[in-house]
C-alpha atoms as a PDB file:
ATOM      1  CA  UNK A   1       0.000   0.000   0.000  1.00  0.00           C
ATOM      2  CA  UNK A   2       1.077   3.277  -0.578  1.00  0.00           C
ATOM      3  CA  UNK A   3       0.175   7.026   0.578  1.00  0.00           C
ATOM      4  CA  UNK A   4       1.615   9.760   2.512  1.00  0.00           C
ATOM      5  CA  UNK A   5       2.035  10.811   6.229  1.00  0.00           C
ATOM      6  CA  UNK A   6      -0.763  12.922   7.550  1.00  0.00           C
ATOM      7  CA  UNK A   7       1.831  14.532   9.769  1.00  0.00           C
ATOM      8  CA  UNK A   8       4.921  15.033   7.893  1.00  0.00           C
ATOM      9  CA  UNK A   9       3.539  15.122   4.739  1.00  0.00           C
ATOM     10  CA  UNK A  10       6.311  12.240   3.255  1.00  0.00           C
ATOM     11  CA  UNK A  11       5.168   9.765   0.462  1.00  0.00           C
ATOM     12  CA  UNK A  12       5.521   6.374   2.595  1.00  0.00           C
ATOM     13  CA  UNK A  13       4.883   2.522   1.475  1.00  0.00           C
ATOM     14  CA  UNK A  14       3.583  -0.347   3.414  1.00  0.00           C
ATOM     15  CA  UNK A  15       3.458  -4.245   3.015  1.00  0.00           C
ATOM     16  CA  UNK A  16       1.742  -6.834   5.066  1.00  0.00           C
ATOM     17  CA  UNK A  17       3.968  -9.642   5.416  1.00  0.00           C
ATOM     18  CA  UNK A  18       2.697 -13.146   6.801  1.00  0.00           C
ATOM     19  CA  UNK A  19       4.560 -14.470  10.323  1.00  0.00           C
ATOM     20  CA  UNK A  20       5.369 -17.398  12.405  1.00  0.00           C
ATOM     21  CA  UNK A  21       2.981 -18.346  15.644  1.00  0.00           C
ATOM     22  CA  UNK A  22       4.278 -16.031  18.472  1.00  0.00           C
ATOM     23  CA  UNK A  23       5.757 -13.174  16.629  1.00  0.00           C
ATOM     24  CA  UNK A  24       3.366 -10.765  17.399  1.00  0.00           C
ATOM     25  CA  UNK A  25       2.783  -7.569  15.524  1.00  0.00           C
ATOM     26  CA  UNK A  26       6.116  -6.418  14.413  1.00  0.00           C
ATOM     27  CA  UNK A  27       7.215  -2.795  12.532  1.00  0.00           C
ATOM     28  CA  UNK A  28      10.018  -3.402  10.374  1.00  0.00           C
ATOM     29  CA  UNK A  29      11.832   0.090   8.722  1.00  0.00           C
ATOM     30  CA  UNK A  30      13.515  -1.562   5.473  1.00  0.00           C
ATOM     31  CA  UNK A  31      14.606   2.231   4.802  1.00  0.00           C
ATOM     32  CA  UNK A  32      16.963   1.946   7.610  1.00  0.00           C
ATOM     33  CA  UNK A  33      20.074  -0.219   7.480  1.00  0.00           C
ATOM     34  CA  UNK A  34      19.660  -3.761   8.718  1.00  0.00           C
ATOM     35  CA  UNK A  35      15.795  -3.246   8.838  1.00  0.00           C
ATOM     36  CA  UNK A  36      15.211  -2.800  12.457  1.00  0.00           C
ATOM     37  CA  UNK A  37      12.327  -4.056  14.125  1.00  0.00           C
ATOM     38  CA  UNK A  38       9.591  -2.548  16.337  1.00  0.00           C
ATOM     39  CA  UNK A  39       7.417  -4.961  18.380  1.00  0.00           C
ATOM     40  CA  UNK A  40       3.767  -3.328  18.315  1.00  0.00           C
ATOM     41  CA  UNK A  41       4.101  -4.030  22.624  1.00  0.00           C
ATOM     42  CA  UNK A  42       3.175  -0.977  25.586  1.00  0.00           C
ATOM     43  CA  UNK A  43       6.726  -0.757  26.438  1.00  0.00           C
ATOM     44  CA  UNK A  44       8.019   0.427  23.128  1.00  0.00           C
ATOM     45  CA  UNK A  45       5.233   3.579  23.261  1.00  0.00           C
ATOM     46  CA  UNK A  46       6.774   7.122  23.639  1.00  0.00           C
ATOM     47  CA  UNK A  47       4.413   9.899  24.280  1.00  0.00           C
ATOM     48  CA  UNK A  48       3.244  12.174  21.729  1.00  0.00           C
ATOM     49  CA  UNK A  49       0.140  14.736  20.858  1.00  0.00           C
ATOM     50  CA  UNK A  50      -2.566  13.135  18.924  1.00  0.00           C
ATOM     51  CA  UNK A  51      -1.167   9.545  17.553  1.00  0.00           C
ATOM     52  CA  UNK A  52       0.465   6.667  18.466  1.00  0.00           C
ATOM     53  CA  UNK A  53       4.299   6.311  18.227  1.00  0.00           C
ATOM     54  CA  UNK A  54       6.334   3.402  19.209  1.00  0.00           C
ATOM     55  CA  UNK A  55      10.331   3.668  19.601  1.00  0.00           C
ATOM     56  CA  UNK A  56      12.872   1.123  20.342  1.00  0.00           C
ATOM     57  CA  UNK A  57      16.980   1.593  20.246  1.00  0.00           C
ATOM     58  CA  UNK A  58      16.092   4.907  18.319  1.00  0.00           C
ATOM     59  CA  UNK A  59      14.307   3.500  15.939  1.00  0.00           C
ATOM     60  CA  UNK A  60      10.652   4.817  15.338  1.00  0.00           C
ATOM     61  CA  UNK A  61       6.898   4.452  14.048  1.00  0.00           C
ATOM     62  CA  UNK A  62       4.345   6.885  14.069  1.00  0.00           C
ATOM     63  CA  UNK A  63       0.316   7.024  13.661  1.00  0.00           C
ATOM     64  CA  UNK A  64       0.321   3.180  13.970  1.00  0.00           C
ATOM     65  CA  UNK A  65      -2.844   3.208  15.747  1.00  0.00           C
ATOM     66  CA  UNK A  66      -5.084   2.847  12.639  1.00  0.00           C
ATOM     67  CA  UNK A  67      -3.073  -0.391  11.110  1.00  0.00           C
ATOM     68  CA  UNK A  68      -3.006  -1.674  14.579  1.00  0.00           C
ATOM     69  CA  UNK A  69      -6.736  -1.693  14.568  1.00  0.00           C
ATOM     70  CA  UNK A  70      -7.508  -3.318  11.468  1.00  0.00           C
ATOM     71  CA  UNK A  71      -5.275  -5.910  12.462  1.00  0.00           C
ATOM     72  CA  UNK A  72      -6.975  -6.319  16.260  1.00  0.00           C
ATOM     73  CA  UNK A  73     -10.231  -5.584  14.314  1.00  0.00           C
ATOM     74  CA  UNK A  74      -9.766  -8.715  11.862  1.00  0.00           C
ATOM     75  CA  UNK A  75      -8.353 -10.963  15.027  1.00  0.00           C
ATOM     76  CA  UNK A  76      -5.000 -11.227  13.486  1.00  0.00           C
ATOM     77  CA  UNK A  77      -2.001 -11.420  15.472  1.00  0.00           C
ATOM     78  CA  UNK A  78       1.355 -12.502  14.088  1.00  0.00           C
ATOM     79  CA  UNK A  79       1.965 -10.228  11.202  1.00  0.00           C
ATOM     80  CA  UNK A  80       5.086  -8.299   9.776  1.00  0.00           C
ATOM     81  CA  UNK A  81       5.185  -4.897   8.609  1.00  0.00           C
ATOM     82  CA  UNK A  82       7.537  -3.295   6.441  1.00  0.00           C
ATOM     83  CA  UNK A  83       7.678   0.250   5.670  1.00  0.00           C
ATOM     84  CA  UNK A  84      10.189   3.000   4.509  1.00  0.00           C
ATOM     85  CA  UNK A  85       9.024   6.046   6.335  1.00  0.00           C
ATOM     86  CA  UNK A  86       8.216   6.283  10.468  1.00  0.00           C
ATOM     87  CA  UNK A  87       4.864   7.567   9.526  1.00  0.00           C
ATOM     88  CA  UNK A  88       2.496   5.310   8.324  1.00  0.00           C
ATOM     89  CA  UNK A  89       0.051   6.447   5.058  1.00  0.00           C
ATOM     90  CA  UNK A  90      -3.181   8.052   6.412  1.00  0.00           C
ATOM     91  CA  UNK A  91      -4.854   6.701   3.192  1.00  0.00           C
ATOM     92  CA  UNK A  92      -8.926   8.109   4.058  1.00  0.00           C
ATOM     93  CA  UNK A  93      -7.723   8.704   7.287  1.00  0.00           C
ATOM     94  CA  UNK A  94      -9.511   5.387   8.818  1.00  0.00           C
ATOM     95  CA  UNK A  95      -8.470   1.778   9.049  1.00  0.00           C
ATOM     96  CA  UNK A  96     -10.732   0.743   5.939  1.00  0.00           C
ATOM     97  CA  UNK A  97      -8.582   0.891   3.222  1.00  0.00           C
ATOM     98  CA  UNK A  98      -6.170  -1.682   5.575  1.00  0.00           C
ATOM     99  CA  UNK A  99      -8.921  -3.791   6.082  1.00  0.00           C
ATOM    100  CA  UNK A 100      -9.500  -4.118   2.528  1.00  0.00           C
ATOM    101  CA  UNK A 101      -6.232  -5.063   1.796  1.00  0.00           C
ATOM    102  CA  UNK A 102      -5.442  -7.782   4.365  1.00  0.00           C
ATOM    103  CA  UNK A 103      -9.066  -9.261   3.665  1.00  0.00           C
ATOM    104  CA  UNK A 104      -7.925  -9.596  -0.437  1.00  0.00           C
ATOM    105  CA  UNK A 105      -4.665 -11.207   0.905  1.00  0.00           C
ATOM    106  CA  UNK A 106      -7.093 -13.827   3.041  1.00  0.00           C
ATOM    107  CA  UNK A 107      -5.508 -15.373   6.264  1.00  0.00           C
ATOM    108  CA  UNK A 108      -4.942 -18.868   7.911  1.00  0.00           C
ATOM    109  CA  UNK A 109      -5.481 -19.968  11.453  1.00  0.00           C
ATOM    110  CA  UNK A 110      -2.294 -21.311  13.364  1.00  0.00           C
ATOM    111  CA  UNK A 111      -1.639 -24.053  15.160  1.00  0.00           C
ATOM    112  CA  UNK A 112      -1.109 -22.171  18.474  1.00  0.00           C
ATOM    113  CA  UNK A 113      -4.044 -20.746  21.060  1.00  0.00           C
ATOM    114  CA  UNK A 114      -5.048 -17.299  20.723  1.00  0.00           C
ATOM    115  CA  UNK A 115      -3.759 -15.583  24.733  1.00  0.00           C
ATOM    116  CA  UNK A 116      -6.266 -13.181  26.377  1.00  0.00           C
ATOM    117  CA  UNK A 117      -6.591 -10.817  28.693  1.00  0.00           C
ATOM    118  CA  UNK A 118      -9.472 -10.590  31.220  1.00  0.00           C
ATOM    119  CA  UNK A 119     -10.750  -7.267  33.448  1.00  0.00           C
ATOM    120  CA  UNK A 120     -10.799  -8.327  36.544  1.00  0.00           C
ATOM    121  CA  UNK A 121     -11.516  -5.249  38.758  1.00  0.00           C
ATOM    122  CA  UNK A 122     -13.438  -2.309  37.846  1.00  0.00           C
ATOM    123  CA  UNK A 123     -11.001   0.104  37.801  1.00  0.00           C
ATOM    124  CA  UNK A 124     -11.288   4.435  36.183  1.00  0.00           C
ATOM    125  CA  UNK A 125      -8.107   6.248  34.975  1.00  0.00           C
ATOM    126  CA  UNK A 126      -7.823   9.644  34.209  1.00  0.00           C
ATOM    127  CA  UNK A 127      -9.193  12.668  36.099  1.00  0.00           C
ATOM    128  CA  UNK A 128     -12.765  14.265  35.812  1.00  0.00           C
ATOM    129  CA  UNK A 129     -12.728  15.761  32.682  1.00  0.00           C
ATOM    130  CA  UNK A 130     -11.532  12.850  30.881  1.00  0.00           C
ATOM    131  CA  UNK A 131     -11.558   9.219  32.246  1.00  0.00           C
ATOM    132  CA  UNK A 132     -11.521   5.368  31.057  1.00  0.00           C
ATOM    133  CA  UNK A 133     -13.567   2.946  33.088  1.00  0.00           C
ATOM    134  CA  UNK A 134     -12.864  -0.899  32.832  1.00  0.00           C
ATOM    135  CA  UNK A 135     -14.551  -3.268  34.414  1.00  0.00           C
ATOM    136  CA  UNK A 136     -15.180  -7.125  33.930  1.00  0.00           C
ATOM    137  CA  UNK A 137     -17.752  -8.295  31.035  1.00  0.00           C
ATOM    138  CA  UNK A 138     -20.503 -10.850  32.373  1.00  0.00           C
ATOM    139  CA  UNK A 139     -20.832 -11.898  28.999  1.00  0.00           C
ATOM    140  CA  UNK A 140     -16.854 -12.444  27.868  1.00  0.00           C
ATOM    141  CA  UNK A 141     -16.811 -10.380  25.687  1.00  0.00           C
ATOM    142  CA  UNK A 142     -15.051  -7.442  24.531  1.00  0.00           C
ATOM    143  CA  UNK A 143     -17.246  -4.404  24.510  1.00  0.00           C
ATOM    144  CA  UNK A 144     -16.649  -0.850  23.905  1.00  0.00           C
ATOM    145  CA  UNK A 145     -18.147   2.813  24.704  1.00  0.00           C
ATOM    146  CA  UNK A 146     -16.677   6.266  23.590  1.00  0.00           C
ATOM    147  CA  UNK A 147     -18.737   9.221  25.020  1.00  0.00           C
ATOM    148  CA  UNK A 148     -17.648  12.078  23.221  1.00  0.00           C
ATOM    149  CA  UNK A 149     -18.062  15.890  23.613  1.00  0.00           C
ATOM    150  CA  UNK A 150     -17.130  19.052  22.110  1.00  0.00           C
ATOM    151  CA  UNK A 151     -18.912  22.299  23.232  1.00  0.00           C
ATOM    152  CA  UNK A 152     -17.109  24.507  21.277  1.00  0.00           C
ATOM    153  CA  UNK A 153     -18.372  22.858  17.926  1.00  0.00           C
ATOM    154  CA  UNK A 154     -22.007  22.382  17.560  1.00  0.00           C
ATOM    155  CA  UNK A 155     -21.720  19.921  14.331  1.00  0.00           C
ATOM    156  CA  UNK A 156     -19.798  17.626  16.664  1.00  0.00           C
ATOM    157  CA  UNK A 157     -21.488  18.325  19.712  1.00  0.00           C
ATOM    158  CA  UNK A 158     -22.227  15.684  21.910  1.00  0.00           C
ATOM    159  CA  UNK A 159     -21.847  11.767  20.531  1.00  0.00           C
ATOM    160  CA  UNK A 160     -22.170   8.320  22.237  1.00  0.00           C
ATOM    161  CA  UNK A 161     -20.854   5.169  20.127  1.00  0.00           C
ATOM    162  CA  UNK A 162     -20.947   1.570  22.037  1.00  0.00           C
ATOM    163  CA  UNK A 163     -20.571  -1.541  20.385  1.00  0.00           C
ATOM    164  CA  UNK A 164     -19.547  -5.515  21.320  1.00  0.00           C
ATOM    165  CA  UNK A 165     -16.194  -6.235  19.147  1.00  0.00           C
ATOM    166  CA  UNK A 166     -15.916  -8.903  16.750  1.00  0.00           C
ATOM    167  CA  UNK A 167     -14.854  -9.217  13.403  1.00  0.00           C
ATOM    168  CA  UNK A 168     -17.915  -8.666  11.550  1.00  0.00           C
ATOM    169  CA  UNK A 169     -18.819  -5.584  13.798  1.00  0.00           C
ATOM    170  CA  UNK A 170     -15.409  -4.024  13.341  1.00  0.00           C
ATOM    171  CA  UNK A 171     -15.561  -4.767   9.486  1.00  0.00           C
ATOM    172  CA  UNK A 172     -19.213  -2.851   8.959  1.00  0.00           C
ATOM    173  CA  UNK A 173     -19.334  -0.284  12.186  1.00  0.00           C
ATOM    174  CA  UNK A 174     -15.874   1.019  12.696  1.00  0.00           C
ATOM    175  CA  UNK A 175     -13.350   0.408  10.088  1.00  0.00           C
ATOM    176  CA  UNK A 176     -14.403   3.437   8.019  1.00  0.00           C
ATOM    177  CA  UNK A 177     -14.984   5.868  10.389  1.00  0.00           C
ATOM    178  CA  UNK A 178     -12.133   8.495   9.525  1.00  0.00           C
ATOM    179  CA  UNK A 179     -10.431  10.809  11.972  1.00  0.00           C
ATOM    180  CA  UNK A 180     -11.388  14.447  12.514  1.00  0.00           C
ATOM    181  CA  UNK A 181     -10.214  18.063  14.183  1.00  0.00           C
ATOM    182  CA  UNK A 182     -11.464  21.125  14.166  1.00  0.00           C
ATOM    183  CA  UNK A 183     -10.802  23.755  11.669  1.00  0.00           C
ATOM    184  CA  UNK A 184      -9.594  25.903  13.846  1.00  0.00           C
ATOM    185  CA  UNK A 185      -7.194  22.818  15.392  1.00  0.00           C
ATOM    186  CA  UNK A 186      -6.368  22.547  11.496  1.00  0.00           C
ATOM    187  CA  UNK A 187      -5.558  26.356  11.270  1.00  0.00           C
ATOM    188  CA  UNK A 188      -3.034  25.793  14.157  1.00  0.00           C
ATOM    189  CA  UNK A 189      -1.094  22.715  12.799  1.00  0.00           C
ATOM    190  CA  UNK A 190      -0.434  24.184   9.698  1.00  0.00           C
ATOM    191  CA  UNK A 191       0.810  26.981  11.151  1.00  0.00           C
ATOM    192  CA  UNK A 192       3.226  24.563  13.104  1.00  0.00           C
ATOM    193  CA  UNK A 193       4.240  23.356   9.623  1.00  0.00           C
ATOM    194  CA  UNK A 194       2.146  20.027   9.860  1.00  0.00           C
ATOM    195  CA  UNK A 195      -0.286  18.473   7.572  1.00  0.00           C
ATOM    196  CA  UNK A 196       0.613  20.408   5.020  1.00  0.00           C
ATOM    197  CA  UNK A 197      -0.589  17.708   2.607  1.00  0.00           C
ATOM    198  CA  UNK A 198      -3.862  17.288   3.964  1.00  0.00           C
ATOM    199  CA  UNK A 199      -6.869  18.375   2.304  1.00  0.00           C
ATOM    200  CA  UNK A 200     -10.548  18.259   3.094  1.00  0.00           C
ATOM    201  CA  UNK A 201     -10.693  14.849   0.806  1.00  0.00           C
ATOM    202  CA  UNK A 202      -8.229  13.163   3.521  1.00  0.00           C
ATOM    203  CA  UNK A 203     -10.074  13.772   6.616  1.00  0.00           C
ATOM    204  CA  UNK A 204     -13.015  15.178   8.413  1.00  0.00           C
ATOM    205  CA  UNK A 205     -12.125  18.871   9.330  1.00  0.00           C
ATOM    206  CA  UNK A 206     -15.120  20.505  11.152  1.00  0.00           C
ATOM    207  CA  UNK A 207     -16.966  24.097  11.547  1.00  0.00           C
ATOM    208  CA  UNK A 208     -19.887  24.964  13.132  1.00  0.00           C
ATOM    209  CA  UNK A 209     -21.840  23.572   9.919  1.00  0.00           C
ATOM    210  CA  UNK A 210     -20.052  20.712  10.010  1.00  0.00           C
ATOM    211  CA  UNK A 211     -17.444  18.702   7.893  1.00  0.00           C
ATOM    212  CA  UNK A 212     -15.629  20.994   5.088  1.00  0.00           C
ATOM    213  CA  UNK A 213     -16.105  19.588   1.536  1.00  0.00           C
ATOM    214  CA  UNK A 214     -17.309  16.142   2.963  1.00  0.00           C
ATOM    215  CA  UNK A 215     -20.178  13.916   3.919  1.00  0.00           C
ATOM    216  CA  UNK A 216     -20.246  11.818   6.996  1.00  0.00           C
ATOM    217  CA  UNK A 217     -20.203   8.282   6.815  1.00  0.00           C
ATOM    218  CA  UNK A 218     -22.201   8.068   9.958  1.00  0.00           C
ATOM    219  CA  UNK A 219     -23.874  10.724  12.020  1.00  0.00           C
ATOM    220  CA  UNK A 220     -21.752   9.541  15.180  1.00  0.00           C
ATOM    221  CA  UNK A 221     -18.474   8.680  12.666  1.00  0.00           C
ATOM    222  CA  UNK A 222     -16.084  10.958  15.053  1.00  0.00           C
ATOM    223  CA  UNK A 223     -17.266   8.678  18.265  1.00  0.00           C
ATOM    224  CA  UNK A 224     -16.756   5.455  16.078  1.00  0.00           C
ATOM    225  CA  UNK A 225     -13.741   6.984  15.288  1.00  0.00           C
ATOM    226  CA  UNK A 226     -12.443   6.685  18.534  1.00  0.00           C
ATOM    227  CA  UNK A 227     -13.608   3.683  19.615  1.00  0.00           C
ATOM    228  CA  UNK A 228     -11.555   2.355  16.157  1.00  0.00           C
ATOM    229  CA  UNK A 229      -8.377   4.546  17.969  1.00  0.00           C
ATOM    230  CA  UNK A 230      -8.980   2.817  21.496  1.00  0.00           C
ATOM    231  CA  UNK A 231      -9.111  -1.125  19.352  1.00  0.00           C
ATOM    232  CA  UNK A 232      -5.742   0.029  17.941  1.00  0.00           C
ATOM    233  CA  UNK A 233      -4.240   1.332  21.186  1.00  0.00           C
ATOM    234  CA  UNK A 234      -5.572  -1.590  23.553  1.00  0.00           C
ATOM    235  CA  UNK A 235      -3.566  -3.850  20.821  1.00  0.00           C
ATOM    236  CA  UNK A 236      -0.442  -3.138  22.397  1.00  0.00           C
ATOM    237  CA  UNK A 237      -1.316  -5.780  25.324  1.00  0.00           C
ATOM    238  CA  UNK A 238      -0.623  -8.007  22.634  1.00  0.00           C
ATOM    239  CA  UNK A 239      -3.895 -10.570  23.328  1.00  0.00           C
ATOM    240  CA  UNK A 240      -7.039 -11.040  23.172  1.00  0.00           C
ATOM    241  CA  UNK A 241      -9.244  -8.747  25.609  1.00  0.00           C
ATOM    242  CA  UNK A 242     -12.511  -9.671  27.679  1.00  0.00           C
ATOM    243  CA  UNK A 243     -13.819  -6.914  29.329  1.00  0.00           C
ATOM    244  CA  UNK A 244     -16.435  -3.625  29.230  1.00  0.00           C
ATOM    245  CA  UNK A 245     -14.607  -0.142  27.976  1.00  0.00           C
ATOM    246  CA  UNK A 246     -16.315   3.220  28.905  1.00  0.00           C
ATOM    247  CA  UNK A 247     -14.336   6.212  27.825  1.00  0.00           C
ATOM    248  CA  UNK A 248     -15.299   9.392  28.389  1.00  0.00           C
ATOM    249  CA  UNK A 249     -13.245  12.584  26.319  1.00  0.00           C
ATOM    250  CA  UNK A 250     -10.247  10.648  26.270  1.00  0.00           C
ATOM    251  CA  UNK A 251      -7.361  10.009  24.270  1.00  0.00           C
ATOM    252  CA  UNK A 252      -3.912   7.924  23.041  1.00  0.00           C
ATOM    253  CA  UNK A 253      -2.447   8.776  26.462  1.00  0.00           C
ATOM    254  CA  UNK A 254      -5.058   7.147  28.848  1.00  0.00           C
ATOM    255  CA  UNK A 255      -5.912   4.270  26.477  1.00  0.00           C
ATOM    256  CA  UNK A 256      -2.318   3.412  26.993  1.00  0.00           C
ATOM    257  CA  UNK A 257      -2.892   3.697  31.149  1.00  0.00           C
ATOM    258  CA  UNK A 258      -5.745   1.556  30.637  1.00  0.00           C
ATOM    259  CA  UNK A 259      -3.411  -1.294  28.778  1.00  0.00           C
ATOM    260  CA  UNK A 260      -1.157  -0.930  31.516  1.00  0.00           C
ATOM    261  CA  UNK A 261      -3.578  -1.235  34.379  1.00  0.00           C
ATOM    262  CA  UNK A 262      -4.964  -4.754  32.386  1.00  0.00           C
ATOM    263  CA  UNK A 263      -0.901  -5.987  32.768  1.00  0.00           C
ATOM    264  CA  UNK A 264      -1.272  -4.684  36.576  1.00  0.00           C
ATOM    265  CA  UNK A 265      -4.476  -7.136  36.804  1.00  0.00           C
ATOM    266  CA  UNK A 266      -2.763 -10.050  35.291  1.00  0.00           C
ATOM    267  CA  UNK A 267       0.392  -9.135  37.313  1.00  0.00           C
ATOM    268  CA  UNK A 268       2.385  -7.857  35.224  1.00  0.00           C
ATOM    269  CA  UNK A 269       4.610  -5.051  34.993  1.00  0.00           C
ATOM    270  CA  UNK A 270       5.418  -3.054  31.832  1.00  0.00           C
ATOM    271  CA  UNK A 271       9.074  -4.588  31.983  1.00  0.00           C
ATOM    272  CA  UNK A 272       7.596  -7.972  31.771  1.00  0.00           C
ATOM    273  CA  UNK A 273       6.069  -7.064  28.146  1.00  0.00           C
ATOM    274  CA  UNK A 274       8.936  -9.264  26.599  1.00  0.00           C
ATOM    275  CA  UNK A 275       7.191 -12.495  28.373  1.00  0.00           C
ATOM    276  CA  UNK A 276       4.116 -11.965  26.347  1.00  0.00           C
ATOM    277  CA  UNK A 277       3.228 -13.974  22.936  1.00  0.00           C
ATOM    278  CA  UNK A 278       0.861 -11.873  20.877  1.00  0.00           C
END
């Protein structure tokens, strides 16, 4: 696949590559020398405003969060990557066009268990403006809930988006829903000398009357849209996931917290990530 970083604007390709039981979900920059790997685990996640970067021995990925959710989405787990930028292609600025493409390529199972990871506690991070609530699913299952909220733009306004997760849901519900900002948050990052690419085609950017030379996909698309981000970020547990997801205004930062406080109920620590088949 090919396209071009949202954020730095650089033409970028990417190829799915099939991979042995237990290797995870693995970054590989083939425009570096010796092709260095980065494991798609917590511990290699630096912070960073508005996308998901992983680093390890200086070597770096950015705005993996949508290729990690059409991978989570379509329940696959051992799967190479190899690109020749850090920044992955924004492509329609949603996980669809990813989905499309592994789904043409068609998977196999493996002969190896799938690992999960299972809420235990009910547990909120985050503060009272913006918060993630876990808490165990009756049902085992893997359910999701993005409450979303912006005052200051009346097209977006107040959304709700909740769904169970499974492949067929992910595939029709929240694959396509494409990221968003606000024009004015637009104004401001191209005056920062970011997404200078980007056009109104590329992504949902929002006034008061709503998305600029675009149609929505669905009337609650910027809520699915994070619930797709949260799929992508929870990922970096590297299993499975049973357990009930209310979020509430939040973002990359606390969906990592919440992966982190899952480790803390299975007893692990972040150090331990190494121990963990994907």
């Amino acid at each position: 696949m090919s396209g071009f970083g949202f954020w730095s604007g650089q033409d970028v390709s990417l190829k799915f590559k099939p991979a042995a039981v237990d290797t995870g979900i693995v970054f590989r920059r083939i425009d570096l020398p010796n092709s260095p790997a980065v494991e798609a685990k917590i511990i290699n996640r630096v912070s960073g405003p508005r996308r998901t970067t992983l680093v390890k021995n200086g070597c770096s990925v950015e705005m993996v969060e949508h290729v990690l959710s059409a991978l989570a989405g379509l329940n696959i787990d051992n799967c190479e990557i190899l690109v020749d930028r850090p920044e992955m292609p924004g492509m329609d600025g949603s996980s669809l066009p990813f989905v499309n493409a592994l789904l043409k390529a068609g998977t196999v199972q493996q002969d190896a268990g799938r690992r999960v990871s299972r809420v235990t506690q009910t547990v909120r991070v985050g503060n009272a403006q913006s918060w993630i609530q876990i808490e165990p699913s009756p049902t085992n299952r893997f359910e999701l809930c993005f409450e979303l909220e912006y005052p200051t733009c009346q097209s977006v306004g107040k959304q709700t988006f909740s769904s169970v997760v499974n492949v067929d849901r992910y595939r029709l519900s929240i694959a396509s829903a494409r990221t968003f900002v606000l024009e004015s948050e637009a104004e401001q990052l191209r005056r920062q000398g970011l997404g200078e690419r980007v056009t109104y085609d590329d992504i949902l950017i929002f006034n008061d009357h709503g998305p600029i030379g675009n149609k929505l996909r669905f009337d609650d698309e910027c809520a699915r849209h994070k619930v797709l981000d949260m799929i992508g970020d929870f990922s970096l547990i590297g299993t499975d996931i049973i357990g009930k997801f209310t979020a509430h205004k939040s973002g990359h930062r606390l969906n990592s917290q919440v992966v982190l406080e899952l480790l803390r109920q299975r007893g692990l620590g972040q150090s331990d990530q190494h121990r963990i088949p994907a």
